[in-house]
PDB file of N, CA and C in Angstrom:
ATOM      1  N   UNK A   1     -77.678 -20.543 134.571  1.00  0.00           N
ATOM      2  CA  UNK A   1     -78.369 -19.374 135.101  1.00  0.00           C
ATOM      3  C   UNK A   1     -78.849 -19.664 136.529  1.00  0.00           C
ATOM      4  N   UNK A   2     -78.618 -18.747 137.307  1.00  0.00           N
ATOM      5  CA  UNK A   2     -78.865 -19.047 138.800  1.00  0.00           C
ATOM      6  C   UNK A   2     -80.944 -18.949 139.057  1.00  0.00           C
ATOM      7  N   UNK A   3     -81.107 -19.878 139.630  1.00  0.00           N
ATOM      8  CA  UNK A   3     -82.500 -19.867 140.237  1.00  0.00           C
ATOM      9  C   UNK A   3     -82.568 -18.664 140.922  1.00  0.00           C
ATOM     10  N   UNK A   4     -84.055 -18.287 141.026  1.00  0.00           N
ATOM     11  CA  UNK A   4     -84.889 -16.916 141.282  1.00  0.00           C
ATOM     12  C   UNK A   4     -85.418 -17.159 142.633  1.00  0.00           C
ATOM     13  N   UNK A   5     -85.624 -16.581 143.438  1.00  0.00           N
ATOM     14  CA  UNK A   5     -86.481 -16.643 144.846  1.00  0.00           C
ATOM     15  C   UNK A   5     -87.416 -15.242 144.601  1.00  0.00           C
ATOM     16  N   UNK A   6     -88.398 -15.672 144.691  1.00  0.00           N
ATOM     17  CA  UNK A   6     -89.392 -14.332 144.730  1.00  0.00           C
ATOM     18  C   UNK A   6     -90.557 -14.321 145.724  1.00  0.00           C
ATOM     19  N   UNK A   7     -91.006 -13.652 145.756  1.00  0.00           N
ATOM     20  CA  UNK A   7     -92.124 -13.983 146.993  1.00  0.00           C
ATOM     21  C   UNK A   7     -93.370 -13.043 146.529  1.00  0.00           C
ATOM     22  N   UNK A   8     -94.650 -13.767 146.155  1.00  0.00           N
ATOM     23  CA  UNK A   8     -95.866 -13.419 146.236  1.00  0.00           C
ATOM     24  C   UNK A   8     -96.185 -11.996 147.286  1.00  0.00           C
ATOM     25  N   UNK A   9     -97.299 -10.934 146.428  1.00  0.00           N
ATOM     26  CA  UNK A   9     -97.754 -10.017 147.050  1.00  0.00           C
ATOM     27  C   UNK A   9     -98.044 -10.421 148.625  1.00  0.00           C
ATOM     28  N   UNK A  10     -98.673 -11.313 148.895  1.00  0.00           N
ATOM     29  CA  UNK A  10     -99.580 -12.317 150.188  1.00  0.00           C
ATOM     30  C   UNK A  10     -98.262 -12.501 151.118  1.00  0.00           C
ATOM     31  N   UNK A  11     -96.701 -13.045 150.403  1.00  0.00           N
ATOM     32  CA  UNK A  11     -96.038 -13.238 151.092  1.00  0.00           C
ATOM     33  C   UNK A  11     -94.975 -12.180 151.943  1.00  0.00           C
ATOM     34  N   UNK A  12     -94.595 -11.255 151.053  1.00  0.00           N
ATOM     35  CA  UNK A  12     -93.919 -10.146 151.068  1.00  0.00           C
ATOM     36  C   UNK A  12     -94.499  -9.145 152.338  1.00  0.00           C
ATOM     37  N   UNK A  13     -96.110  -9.594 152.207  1.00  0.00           N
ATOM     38  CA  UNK A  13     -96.990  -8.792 153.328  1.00  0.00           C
ATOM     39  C   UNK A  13     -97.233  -9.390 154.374  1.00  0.00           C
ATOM     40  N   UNK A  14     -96.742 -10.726 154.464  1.00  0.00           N
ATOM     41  CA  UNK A  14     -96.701 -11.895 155.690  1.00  0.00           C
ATOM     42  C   UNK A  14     -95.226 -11.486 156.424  1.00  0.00           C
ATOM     43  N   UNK A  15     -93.824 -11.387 155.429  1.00  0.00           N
ATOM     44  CA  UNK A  15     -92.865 -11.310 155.798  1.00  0.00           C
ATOM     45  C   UNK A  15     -92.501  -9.675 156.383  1.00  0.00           C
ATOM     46  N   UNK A  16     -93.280  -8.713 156.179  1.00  0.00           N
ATOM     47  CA  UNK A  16     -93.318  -7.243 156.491  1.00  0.00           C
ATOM     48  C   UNK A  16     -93.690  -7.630 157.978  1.00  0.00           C
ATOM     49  N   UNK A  17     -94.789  -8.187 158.161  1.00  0.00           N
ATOM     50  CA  UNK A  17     -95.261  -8.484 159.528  1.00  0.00           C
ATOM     51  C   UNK A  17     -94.581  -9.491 160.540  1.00  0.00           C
ATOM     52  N   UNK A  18     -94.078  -9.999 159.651  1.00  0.00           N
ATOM     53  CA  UNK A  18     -93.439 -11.346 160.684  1.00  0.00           C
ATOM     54  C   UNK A  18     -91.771 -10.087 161.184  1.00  0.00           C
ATOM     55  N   UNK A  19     -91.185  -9.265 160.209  1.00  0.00           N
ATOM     56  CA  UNK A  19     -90.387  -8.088 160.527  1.00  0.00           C
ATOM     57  C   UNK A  19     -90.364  -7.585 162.051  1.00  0.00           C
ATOM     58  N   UNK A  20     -92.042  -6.566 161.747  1.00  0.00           N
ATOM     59  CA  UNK A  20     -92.305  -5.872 162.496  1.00  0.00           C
ATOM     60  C   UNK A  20     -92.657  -6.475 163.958  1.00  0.00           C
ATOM     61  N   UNK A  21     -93.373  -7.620 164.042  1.00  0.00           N
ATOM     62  CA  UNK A  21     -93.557  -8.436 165.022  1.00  0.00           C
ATOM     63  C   UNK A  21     -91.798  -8.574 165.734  1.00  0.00           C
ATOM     64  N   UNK A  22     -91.137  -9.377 165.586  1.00  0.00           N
ATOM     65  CA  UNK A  22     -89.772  -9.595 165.982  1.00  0.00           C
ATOM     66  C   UNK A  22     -88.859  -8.312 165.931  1.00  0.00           C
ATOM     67  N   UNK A  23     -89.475  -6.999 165.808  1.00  0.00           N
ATOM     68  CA  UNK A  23     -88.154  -6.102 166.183  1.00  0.00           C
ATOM     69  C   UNK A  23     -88.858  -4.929 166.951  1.00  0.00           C
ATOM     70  N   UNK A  24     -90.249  -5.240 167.634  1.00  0.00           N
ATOM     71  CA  UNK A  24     -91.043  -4.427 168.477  1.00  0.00           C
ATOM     72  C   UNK A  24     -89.929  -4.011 169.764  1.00  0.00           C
ATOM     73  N   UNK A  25     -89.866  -2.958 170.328  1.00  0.00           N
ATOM     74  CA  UNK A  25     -88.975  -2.840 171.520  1.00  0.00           C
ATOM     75  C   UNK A  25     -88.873  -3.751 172.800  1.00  0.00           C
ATOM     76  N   UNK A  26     -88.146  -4.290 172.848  1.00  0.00           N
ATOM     77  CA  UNK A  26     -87.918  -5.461 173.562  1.00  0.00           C
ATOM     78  C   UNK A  26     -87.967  -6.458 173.832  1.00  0.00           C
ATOM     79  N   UNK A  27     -88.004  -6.841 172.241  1.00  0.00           N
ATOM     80  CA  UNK A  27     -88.319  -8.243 171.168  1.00  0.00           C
ATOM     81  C   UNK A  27     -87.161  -9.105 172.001  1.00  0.00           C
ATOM     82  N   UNK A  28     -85.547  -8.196 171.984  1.00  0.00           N
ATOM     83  CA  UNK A  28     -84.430  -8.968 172.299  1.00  0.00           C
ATOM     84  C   UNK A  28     -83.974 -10.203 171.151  1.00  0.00           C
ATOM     85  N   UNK A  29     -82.296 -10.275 171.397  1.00  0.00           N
ATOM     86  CA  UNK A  29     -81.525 -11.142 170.177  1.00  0.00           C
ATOM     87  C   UNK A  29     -82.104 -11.663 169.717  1.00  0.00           C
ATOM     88  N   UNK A  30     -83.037 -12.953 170.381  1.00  0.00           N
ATOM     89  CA  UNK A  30     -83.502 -14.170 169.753  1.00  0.00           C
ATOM     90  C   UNK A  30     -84.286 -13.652 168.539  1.00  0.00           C
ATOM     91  N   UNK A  31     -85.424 -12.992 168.994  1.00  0.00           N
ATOM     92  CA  UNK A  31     -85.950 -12.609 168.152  1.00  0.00           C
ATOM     93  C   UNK A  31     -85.346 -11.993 166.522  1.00  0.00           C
ATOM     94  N   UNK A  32     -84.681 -11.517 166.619  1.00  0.00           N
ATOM     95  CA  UNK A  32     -83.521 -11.087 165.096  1.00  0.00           C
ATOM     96  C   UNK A  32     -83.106 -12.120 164.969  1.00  0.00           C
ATOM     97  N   UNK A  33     -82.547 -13.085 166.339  1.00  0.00           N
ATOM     98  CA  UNK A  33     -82.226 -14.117 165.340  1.00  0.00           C
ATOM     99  C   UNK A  33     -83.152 -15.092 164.035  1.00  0.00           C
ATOM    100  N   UNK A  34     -84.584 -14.854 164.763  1.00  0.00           N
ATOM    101  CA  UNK A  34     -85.567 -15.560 164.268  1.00  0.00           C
ATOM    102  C   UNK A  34     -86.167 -15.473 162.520  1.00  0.00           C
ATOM    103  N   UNK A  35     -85.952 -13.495 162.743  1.00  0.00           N
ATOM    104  CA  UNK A  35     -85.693 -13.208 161.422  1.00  0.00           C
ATOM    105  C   UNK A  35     -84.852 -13.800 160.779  1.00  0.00           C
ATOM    106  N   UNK A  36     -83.589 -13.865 160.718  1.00  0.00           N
ATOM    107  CA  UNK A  36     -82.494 -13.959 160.360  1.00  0.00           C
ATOM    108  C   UNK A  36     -82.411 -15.509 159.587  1.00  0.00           C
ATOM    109  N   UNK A  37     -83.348 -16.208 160.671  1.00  0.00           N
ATOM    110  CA  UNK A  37     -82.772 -17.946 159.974  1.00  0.00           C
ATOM    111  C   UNK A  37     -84.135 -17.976 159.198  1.00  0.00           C
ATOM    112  N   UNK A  38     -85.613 -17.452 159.743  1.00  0.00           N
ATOM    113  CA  UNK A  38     -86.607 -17.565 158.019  1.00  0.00           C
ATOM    114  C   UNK A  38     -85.526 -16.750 156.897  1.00  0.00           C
ATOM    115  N   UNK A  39     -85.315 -15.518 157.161  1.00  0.00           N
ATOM    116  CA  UNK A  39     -84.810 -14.996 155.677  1.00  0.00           C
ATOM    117  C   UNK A  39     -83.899 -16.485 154.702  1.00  0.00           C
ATOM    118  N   UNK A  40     -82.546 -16.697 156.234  1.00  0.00           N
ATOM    119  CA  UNK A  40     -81.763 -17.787 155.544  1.00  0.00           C
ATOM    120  C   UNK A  40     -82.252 -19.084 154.719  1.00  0.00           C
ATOM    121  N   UNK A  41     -83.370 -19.389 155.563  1.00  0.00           N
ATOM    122  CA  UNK A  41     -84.078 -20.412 154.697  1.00  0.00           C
ATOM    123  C   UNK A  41     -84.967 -20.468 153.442  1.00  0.00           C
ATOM    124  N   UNK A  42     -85.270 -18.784 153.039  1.00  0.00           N
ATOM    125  CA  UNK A  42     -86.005 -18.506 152.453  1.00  0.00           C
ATOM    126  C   UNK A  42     -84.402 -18.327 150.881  1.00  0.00           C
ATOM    127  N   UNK A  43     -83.710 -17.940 151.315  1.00  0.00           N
ATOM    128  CA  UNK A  43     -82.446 -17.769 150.384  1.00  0.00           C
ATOM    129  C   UNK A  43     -82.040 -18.977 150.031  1.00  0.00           C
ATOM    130  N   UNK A  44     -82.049 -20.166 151.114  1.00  0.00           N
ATOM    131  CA  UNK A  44     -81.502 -21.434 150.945  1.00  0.00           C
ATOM    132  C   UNK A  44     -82.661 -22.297 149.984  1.00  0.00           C
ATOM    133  N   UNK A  45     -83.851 -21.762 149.384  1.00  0.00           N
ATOM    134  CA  UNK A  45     -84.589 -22.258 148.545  1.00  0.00           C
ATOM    135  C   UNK A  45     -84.000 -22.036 146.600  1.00  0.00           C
ATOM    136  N   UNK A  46     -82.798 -21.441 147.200  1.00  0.00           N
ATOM    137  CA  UNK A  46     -82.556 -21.356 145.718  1.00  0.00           C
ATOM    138  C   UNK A  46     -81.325 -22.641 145.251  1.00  0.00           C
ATOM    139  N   UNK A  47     -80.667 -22.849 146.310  1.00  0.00           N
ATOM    140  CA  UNK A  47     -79.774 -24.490 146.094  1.00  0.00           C
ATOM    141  C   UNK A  47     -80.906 -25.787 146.125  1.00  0.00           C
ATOM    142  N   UNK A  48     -81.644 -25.673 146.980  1.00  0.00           N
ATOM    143  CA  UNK A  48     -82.486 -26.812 147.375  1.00  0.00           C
ATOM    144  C   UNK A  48     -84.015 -26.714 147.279  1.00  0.00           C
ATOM    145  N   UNK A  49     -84.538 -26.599 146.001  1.00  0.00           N
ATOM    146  CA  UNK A  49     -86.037 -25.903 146.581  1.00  0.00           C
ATOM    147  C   UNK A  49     -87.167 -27.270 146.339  1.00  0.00           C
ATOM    148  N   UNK A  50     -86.227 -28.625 146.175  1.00  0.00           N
ATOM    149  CA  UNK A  50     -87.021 -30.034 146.117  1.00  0.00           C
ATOM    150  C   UNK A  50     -87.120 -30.321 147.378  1.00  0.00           C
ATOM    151  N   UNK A  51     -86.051 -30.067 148.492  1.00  0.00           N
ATOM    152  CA  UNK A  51     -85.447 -30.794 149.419  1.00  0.00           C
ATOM    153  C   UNK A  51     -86.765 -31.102 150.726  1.00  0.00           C
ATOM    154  N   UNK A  52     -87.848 -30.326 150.458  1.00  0.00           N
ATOM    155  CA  UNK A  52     -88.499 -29.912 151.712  1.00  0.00           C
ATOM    156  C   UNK A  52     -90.207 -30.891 150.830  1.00  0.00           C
ATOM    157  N   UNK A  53     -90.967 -30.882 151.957  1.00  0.00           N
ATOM    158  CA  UNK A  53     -92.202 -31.359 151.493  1.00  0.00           C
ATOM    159  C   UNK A  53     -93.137 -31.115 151.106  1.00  0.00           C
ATOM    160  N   UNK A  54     -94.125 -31.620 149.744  1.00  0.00           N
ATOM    161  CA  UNK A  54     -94.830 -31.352 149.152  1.00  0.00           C
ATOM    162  C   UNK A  54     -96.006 -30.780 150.178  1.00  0.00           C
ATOM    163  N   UNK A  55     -96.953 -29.765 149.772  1.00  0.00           N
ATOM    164  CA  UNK A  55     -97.977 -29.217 150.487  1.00  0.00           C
ATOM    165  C   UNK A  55     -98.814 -30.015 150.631  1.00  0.00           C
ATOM    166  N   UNK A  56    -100.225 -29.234 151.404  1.00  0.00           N
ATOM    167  CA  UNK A  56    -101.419 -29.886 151.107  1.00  0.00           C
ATOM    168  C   UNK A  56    -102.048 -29.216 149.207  1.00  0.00           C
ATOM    169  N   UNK A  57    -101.349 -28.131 148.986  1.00  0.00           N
ATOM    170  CA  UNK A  57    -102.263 -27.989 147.898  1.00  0.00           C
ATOM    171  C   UNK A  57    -101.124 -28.790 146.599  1.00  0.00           C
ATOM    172  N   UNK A  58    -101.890 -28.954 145.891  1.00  0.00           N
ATOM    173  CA  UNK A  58    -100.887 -29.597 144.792  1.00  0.00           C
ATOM    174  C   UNK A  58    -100.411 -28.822 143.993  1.00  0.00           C
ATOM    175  N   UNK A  59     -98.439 -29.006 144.303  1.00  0.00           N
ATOM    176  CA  UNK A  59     -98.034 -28.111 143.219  1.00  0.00           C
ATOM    177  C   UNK A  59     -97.255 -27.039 144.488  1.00  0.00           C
ATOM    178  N   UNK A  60     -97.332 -27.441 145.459  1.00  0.00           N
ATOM    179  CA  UNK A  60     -96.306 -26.549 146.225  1.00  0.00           C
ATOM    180  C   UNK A  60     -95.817 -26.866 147.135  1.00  0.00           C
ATOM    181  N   UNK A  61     -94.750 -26.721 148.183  1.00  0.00           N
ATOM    182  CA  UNK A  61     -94.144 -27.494 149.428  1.00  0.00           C
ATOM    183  C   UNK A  61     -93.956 -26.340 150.315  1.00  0.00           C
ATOM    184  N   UNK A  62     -93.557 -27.172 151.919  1.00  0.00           N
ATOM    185  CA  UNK A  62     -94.040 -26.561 152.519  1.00  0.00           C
ATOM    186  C   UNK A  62     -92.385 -26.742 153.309  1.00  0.00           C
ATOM    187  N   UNK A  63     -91.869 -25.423 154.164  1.00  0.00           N
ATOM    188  CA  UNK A  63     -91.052 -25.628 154.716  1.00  0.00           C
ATOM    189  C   UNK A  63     -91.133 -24.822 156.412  1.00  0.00           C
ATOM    190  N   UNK A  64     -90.699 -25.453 157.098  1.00  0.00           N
ATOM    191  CA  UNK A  64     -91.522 -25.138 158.641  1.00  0.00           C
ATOM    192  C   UNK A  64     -89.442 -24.617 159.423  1.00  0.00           C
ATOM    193  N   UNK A  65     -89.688 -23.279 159.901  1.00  0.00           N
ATOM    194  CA  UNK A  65     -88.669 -22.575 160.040  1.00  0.00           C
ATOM    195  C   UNK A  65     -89.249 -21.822 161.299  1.00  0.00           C
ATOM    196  N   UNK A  66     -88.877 -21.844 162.452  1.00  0.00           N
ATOM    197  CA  UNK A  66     -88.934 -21.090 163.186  1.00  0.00           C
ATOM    198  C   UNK A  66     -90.581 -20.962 164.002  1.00  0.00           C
ATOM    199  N   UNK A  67     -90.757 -21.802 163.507  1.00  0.00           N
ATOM    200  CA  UNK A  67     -92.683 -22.049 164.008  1.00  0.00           C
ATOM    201  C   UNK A  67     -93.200 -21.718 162.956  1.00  0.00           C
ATOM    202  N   UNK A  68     -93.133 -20.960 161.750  1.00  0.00           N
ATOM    203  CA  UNK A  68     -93.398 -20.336 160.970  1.00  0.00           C
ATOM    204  C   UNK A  68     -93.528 -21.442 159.252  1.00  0.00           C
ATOM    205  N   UNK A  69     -94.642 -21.247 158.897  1.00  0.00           N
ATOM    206  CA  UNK A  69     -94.534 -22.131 158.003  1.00  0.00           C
ATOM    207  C   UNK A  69     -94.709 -21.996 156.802  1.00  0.00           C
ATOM    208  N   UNK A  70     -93.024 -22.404 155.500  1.00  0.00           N
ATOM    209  CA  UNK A  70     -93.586 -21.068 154.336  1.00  0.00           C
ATOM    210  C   UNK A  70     -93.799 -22.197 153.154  1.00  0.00           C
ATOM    211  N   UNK A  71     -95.165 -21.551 152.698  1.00  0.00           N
ATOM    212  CA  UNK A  71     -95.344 -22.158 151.976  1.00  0.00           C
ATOM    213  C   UNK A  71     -95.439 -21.662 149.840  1.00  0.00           C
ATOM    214  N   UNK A  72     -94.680 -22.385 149.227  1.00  0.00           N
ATOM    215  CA  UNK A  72     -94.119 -22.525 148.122  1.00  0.00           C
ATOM    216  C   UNK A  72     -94.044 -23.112 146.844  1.00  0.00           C
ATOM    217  N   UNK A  73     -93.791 -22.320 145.910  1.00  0.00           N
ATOM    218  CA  UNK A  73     -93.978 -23.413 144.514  1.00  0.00           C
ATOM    219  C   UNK A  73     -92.824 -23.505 143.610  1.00  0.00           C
ATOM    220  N   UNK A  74     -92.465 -24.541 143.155  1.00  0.00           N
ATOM    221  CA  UNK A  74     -91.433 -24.766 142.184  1.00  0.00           C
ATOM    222  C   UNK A  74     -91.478 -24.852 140.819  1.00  0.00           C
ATOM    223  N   UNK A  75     -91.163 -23.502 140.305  1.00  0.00           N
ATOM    224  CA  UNK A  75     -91.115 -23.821 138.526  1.00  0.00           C
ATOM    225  C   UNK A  75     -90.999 -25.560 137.690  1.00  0.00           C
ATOM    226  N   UNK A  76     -91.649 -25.506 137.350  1.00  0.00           N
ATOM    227  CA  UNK A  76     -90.739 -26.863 136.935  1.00  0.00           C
ATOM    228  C   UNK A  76     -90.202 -27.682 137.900  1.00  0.00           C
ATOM    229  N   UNK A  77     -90.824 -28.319 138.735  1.00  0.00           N
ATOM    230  CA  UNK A  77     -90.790 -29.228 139.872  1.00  0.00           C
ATOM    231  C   UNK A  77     -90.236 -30.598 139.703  1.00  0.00           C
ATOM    232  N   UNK A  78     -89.188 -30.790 139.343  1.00  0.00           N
ATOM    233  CA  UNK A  78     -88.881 -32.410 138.799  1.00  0.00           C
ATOM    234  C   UNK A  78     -88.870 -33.172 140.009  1.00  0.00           C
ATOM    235  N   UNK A  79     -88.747 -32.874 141.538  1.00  0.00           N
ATOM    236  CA  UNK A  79     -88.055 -33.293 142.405  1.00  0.00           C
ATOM    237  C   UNK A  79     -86.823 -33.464 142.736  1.00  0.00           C
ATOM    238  N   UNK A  80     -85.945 -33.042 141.470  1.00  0.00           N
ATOM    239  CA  UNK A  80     -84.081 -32.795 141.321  1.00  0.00           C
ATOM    240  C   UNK A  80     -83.850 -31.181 141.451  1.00  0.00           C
ATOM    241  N   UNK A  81     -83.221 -30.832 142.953  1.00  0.00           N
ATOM    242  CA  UNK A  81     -82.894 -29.718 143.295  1.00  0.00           C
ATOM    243  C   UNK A  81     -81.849 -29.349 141.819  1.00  0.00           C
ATOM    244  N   UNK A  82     -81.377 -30.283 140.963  1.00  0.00           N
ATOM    245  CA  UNK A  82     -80.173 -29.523 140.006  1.00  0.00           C
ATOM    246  C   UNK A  82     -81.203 -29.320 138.697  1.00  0.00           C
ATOM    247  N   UNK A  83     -82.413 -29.579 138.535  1.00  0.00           N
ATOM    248  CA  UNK A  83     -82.917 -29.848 137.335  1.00  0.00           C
ATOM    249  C   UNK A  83     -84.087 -28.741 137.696  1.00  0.00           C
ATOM    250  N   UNK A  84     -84.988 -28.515 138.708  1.00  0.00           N
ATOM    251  CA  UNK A  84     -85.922 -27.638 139.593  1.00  0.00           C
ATOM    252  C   UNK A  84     -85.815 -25.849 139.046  1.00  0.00           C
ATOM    253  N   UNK A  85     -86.998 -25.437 138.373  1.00  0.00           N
ATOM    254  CA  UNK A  85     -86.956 -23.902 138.119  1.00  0.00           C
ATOM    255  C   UNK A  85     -86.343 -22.937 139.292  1.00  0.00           C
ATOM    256  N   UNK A  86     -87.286 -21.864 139.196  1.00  0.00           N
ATOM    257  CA  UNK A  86     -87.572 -20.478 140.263  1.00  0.00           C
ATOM    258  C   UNK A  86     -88.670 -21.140 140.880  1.00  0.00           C
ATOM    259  N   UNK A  87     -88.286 -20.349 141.894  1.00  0.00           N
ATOM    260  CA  UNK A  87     -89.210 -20.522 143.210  1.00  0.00           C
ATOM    261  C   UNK A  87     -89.689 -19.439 143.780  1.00  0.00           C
ATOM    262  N   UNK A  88     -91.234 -19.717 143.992  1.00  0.00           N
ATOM    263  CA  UNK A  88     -92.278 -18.407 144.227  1.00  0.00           C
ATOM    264  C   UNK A  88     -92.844 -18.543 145.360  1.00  0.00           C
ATOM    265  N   UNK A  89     -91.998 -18.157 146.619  1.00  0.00           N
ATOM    266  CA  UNK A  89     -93.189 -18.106 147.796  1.00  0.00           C
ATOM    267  C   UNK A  89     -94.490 -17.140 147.633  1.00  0.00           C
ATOM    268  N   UNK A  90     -95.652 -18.578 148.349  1.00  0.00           N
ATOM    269  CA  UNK A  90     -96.636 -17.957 148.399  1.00  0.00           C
ATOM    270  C   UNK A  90     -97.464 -17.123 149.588  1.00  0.00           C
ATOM    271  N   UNK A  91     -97.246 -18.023 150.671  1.00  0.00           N
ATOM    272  CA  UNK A  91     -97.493 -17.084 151.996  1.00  0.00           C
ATOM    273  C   UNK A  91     -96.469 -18.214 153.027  1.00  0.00           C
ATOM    274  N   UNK A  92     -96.458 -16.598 154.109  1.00  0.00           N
ATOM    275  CA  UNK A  92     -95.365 -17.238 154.900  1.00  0.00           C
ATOM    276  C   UNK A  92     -96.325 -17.389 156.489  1.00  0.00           C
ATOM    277  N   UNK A  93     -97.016 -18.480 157.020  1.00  0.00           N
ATOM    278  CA  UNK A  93     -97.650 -18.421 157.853  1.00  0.00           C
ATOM    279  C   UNK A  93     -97.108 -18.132 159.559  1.00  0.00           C
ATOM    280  N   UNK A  94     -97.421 -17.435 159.839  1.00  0.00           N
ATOM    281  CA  UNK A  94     -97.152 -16.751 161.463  1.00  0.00           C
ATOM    282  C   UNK A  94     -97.894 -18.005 162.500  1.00  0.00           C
ATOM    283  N   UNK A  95     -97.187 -18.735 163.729  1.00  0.00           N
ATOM    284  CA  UNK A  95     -97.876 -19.339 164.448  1.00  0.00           C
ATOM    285  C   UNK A  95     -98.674 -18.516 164.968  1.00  0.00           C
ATOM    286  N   UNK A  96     -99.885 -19.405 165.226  1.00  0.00           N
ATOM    287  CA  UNK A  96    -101.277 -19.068 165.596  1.00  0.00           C
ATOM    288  C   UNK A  96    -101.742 -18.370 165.457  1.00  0.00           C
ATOM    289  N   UNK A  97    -101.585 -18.172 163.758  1.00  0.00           N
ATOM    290  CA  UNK A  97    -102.716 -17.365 163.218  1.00  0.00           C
ATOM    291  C   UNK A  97    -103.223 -18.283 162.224  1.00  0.00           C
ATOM    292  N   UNK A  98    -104.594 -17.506 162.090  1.00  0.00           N
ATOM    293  CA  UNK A  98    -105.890 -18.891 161.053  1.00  0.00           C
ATOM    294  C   UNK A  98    -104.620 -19.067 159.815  1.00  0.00           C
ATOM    295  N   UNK A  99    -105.336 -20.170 159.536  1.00  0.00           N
ATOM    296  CA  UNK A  99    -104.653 -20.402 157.923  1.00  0.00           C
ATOM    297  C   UNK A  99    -105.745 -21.154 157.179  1.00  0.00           C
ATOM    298  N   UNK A 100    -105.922 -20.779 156.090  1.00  0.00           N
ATOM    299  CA  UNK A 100    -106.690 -21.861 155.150  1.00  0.00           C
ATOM    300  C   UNK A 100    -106.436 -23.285 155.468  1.00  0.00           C
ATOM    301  N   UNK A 101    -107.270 -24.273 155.863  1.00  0.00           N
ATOM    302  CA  UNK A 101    -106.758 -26.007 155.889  1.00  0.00           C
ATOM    303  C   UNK A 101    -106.496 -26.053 154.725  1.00  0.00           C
ATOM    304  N   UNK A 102    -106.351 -25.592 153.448  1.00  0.00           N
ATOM    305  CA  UNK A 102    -105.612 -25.677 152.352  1.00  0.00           C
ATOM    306  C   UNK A 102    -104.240 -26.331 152.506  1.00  0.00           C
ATOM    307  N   UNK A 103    -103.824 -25.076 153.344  1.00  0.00           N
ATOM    308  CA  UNK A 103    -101.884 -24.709 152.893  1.00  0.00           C
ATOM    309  C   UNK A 103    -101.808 -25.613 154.295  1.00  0.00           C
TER     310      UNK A 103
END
């Protein structure tokens, strides 16, 4: 059965904004591109969702894409991307904005 990527209320409303930010009028390519490689990396958590590093909070990892830093939890976390549940992003942090010293 193929692994799940889902993304937390918190995140879904991080990733709406991180959207709207990068396609303001005269954002220009890069910017879509910017979208383009979080989404990819956010998809690429379903082959590899050990591959990246454990957080500060325990019980989730953290993967840093584009300045942007998303942070995540693994069903069933063995550390074996072939053995590793679904994966639930929890928030996707925007540079320089506050963040909990938590995450």
């Amino acid at each position: 059965m193929p692994r799940v990527v889902v993304l937390s209320p918190a995140a879904a409303e991080d990733l709406a904004r991180v959207k709207e930010w990068y396609s303001q009028p005269g954002a220009g390519e890069r910017a879509r591109a910017k979208v383009q490689h979080i989404l990819a990396a956010i998809r690429g958590l379903r082959e590899r969702p050990t591959s990246f590093a454990r957080g500060r909070v325990p019980g989730t990892r953290s993967l840093l894409v584009e300045e942007h830093r998303i942070v995540y939890r693994v069903e069933n976390d063995t550390g074996d991307n072939e053995t590793a549940g679904d994966v639930e992003i929890v928030r996707i942090w925007i540079p320089g904005r506050n963040r909990p010293a938590r995450f």
